[in-house]
N, C-alpha and C. Protein backbone atom coordinates (compact mmCIF):
# COMPACT_ATOMS: atom_id res chain seq x y z
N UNK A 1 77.13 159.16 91.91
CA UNK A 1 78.55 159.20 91.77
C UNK A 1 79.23 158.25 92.77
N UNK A 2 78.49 158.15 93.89
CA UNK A 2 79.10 156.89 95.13
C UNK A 2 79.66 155.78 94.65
N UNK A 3 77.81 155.43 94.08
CA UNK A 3 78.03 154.04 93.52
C UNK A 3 79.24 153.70 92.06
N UNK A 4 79.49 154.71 91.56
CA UNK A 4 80.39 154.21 89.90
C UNK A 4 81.80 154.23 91.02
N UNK A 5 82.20 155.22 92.22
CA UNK A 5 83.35 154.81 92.60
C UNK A 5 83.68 153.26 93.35
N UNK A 6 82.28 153.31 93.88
CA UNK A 6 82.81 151.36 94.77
C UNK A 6 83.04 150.85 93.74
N UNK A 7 81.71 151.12 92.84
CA UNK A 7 82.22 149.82 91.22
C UNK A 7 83.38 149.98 91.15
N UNK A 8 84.25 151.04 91.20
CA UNK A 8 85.20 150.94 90.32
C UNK A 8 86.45 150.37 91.27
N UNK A 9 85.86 150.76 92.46
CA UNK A 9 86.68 150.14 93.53
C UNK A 9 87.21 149.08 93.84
N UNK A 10 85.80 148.25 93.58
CA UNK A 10 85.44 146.68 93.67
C UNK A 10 86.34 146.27 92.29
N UNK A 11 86.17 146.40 91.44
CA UNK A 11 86.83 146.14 89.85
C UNK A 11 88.49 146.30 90.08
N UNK A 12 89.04 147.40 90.58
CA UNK A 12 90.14 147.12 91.09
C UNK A 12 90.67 146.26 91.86
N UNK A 13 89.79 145.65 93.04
CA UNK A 13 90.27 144.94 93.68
C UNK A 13 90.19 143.63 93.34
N UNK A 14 89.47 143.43 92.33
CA UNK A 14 89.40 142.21 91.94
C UNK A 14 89.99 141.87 90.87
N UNK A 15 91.11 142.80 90.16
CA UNK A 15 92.21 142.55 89.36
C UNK A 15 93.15 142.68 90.12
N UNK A 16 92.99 143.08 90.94
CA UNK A 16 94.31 142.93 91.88
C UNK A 16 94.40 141.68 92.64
N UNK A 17 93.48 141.03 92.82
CA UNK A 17 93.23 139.97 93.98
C UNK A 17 93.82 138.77 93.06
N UNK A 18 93.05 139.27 91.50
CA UNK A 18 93.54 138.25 90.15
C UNK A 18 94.90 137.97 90.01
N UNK A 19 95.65 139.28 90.15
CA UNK A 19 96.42 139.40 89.95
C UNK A 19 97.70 138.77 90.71
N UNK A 20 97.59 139.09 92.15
CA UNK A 20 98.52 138.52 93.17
C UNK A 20 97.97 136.99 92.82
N UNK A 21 97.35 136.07 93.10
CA UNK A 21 97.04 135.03 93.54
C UNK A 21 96.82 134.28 91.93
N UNK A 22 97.63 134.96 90.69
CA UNK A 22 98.16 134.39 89.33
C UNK A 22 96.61 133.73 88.91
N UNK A 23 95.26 134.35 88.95
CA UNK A 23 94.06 133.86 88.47
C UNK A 23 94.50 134.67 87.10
N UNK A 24 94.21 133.74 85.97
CA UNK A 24 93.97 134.17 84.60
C UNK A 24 92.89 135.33 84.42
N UNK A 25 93.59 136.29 83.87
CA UNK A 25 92.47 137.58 83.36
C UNK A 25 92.65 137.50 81.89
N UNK A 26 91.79 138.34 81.27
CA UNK A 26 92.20 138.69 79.90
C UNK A 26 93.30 139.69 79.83
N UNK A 27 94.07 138.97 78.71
CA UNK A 27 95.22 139.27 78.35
C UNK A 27 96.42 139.04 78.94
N UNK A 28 95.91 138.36 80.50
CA UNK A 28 97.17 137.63 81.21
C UNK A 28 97.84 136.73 80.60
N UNK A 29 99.16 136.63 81.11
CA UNK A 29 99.82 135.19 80.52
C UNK A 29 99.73 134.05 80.91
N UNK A 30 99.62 133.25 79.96
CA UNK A 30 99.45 131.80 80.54
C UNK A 30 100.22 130.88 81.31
N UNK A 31 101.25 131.84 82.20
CA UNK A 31 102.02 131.54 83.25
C UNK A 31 100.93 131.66 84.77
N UNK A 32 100.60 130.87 85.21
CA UNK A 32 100.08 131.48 87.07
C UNK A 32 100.76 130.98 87.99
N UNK A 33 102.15 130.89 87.75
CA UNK A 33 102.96 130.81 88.91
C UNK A 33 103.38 131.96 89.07
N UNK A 34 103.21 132.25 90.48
CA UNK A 34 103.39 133.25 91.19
C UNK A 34 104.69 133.73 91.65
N UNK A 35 105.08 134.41 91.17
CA UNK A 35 106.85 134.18 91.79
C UNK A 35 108.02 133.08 90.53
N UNK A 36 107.67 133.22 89.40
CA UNK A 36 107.44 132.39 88.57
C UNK A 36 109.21 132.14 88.85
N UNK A 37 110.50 132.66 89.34
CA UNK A 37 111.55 132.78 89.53
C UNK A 37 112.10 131.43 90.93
N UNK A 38 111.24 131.77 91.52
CA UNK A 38 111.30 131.12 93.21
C UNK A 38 111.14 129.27 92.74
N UNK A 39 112.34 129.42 93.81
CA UNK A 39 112.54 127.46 93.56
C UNK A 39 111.31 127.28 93.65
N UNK A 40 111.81 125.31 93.02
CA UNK A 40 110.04 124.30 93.32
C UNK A 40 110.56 124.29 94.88
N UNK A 41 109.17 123.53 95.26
CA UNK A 41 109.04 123.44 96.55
C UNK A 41 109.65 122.30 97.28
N UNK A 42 110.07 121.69 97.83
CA UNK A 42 110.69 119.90 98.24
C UNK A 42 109.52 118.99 98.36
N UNK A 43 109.71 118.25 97.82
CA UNK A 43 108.73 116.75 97.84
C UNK A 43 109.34 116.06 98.81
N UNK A 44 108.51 115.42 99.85
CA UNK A 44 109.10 114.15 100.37
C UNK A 44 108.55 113.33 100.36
N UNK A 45 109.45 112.15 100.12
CA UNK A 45 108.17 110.96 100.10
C UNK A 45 109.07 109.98 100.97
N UNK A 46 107.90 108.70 101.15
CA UNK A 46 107.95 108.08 102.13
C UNK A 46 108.71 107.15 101.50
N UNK A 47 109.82 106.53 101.95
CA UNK A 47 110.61 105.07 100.99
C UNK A 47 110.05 104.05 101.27
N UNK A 48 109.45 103.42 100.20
CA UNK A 48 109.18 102.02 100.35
C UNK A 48 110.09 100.98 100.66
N UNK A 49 109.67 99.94 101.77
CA UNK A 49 110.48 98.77 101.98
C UNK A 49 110.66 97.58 100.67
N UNK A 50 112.22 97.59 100.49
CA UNK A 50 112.14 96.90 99.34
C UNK A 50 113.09 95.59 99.71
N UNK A 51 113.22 95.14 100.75
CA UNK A 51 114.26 94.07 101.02
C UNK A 51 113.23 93.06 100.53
N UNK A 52 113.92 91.66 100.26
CA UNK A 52 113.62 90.67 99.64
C UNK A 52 113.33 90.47 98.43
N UNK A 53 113.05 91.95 97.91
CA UNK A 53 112.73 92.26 96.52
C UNK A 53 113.43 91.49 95.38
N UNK A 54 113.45 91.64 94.23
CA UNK A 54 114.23 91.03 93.19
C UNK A 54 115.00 92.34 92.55
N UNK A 55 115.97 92.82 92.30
CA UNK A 55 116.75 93.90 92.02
C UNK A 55 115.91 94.78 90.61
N UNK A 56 115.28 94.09 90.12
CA UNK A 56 114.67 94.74 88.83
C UNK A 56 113.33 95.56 89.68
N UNK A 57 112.72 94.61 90.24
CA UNK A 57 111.51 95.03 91.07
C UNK A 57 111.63 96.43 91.76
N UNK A 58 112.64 96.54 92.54
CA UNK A 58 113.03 97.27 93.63
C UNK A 58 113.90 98.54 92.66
N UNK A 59 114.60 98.21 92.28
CA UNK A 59 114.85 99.46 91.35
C UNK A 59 113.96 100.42 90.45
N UNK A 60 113.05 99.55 90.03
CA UNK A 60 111.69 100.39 89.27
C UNK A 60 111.09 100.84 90.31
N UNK A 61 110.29 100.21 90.94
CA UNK A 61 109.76 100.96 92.46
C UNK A 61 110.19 101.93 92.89
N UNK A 62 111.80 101.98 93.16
CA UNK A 62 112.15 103.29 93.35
C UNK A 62 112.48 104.30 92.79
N UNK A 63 112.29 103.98 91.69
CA UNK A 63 112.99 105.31 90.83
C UNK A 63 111.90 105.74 89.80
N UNK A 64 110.37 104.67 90.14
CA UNK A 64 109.10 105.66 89.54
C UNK A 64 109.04 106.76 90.87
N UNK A 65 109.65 106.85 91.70
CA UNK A 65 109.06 107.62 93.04
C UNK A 65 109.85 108.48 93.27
N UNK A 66 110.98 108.59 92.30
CA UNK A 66 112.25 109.96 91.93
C UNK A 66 113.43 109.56 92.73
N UNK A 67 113.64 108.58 93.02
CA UNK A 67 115.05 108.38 93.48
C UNK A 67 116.12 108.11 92.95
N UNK A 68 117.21 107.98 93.73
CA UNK A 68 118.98 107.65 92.50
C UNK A 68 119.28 106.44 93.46
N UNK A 69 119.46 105.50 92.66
CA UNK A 69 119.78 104.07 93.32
C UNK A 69 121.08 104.07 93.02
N UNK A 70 121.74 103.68 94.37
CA UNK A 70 123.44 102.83 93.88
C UNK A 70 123.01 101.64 94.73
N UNK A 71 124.17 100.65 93.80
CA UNK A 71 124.00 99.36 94.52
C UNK A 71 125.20 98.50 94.54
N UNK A 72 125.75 97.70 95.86
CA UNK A 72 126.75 97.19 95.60
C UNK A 72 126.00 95.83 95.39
N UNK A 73 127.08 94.84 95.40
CA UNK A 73 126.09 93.33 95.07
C UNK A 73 127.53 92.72 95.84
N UNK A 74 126.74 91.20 96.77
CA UNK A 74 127.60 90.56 96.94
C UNK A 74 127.46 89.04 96.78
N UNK A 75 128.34 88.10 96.10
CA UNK A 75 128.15 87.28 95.74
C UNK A 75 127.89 86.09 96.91
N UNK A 76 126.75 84.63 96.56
CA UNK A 76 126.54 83.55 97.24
C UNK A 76 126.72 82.67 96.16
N UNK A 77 127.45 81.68 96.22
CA UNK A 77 127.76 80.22 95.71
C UNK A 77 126.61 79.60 95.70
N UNK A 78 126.27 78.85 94.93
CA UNK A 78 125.35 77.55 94.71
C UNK A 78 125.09 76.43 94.25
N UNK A 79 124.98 75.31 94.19
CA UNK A 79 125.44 74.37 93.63
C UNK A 79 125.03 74.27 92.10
N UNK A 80 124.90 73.34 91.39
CA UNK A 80 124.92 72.79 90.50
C UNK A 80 123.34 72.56 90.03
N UNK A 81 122.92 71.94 91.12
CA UNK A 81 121.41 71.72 91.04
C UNK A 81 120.39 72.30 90.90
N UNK A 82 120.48 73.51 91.83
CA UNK A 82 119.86 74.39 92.18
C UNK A 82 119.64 75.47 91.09
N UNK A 83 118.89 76.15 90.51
CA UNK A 83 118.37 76.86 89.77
C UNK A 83 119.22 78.43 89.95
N UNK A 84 119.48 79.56 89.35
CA UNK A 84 119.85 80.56 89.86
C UNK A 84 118.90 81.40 90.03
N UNK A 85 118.47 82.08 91.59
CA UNK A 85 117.47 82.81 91.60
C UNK A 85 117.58 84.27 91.19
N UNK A 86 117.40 85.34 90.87
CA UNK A 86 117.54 86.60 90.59
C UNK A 86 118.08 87.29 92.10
N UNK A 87 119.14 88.62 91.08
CA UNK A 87 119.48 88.80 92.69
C UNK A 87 118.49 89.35 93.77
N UNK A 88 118.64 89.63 94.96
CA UNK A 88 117.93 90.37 95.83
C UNK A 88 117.84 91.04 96.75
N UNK A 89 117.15 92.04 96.78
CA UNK A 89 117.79 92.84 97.65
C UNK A 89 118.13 92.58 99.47
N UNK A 90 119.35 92.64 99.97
CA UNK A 90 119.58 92.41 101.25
C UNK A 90 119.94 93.21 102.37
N UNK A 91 120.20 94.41 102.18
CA UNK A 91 119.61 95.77 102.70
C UNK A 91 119.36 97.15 102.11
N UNK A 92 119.26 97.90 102.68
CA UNK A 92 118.80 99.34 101.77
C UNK A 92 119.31 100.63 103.05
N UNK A 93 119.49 101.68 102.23
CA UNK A 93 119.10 102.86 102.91
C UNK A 93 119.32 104.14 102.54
N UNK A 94 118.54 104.74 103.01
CA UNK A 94 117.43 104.56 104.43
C UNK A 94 116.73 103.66 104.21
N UNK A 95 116.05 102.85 105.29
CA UNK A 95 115.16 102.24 105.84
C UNK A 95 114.12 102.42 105.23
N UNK A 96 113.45 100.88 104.53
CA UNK A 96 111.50 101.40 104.17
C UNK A 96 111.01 102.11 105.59
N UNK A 97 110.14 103.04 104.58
CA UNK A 97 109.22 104.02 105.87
C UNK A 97 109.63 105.34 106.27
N UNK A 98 111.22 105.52 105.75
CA UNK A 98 111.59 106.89 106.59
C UNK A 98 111.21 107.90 105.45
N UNK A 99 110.97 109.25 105.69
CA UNK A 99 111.03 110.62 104.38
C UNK A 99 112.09 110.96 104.51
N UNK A 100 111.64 111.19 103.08
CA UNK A 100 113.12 111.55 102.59
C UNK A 100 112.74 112.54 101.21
N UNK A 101 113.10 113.30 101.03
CA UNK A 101 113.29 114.16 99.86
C UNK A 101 113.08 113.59 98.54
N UNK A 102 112.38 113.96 97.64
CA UNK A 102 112.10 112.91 96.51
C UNK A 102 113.76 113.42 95.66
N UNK A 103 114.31 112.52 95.38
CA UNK A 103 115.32 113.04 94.44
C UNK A 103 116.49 112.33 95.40
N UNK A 104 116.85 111.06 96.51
CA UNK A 104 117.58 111.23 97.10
C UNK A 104 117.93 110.04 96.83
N UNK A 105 119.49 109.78 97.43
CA UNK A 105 119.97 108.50 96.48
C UNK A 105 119.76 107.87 97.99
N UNK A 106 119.12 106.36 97.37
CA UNK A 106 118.63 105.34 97.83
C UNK A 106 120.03 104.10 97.79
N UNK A 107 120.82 103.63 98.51
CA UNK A 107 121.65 102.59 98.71
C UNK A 107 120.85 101.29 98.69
N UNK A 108 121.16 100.20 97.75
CA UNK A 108 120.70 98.91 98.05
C UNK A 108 122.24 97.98 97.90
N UNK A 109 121.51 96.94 98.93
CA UNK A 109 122.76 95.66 99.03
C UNK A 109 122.09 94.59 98.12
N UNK A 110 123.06 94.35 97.27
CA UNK A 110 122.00 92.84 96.34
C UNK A 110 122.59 91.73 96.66
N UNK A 111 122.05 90.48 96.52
CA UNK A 111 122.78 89.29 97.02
C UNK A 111 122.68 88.94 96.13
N UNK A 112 123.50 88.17 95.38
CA UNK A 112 123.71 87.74 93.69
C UNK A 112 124.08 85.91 94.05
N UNK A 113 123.93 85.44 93.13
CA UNK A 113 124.35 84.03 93.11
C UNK A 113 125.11 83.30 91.84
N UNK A 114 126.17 82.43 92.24
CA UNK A 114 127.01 82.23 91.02
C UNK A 114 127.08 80.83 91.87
N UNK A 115 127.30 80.03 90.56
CA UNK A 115 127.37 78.46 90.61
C UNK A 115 128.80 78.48 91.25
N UNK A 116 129.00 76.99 91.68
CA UNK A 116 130.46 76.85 92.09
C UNK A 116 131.12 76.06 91.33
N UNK A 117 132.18 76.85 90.66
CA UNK A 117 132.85 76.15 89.74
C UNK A 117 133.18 74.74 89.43
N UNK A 118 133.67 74.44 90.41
CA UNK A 118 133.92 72.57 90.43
C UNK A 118 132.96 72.16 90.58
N UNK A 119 132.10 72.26 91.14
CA UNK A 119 130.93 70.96 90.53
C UNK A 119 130.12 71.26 89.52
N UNK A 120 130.15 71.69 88.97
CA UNK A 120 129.21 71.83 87.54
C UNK A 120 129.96 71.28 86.41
């Protein structure tokens, strides 16, 4: 009679152990979050340095990594000759390297370029 009570002891505790710590039993639900109510947890991630970047570059980069980009842009003149390069980025922040919360809006400065009217 000892032994059928540990069994049965042991068998309890190991639906219970199932149970707290959301291990699938039969007939459990195919939920195993625990606390299934309770916020997600915070991600942080590290910001990548994106100065010099090209604005397309640096915007994908950051926003495969969950961020909200705003960006102001400020314009540079150029001549005639000269090719127009894509804009780029000329500061940011925060700073590449700092954590930061995944989900956090990321500031970039773009430097844009426009021909100068009279000579072209």
């Amino acid at each position: 009679m000892t032994r059928t009570r540990a069994r049965a002891a042991i068998a309890a505790a190991t639906m219970l152990a199932a149970t707290v710590l959301g291990i699938g039993t039969a007939g459990a639900a195919a939920d195993n979050h625990v606390g299934a109510g309770a916020a997600p947890a915070e991600t942080w991630v590290t910001v990548p340095d994106v100065i010099n970047e090209s604005e397309p570059d640096a915007v994908a980069e950051l926003t495969l990594l969950g961020f909200h980009i705003r960006t102001t842009v400020e314009y540079t003149l150029v001549d005639c000759s000269n090719p127009l390069p894509p804009p780029d980025v000329a500061e940011q922040s925060p700073d590449g390297g700092n954590l930061v919360i995944r989900g956090a809006n990321i500031s970039l400065s773009l430097v844009s370029y426009q021909r100068v009217p009279s000579e072209c």
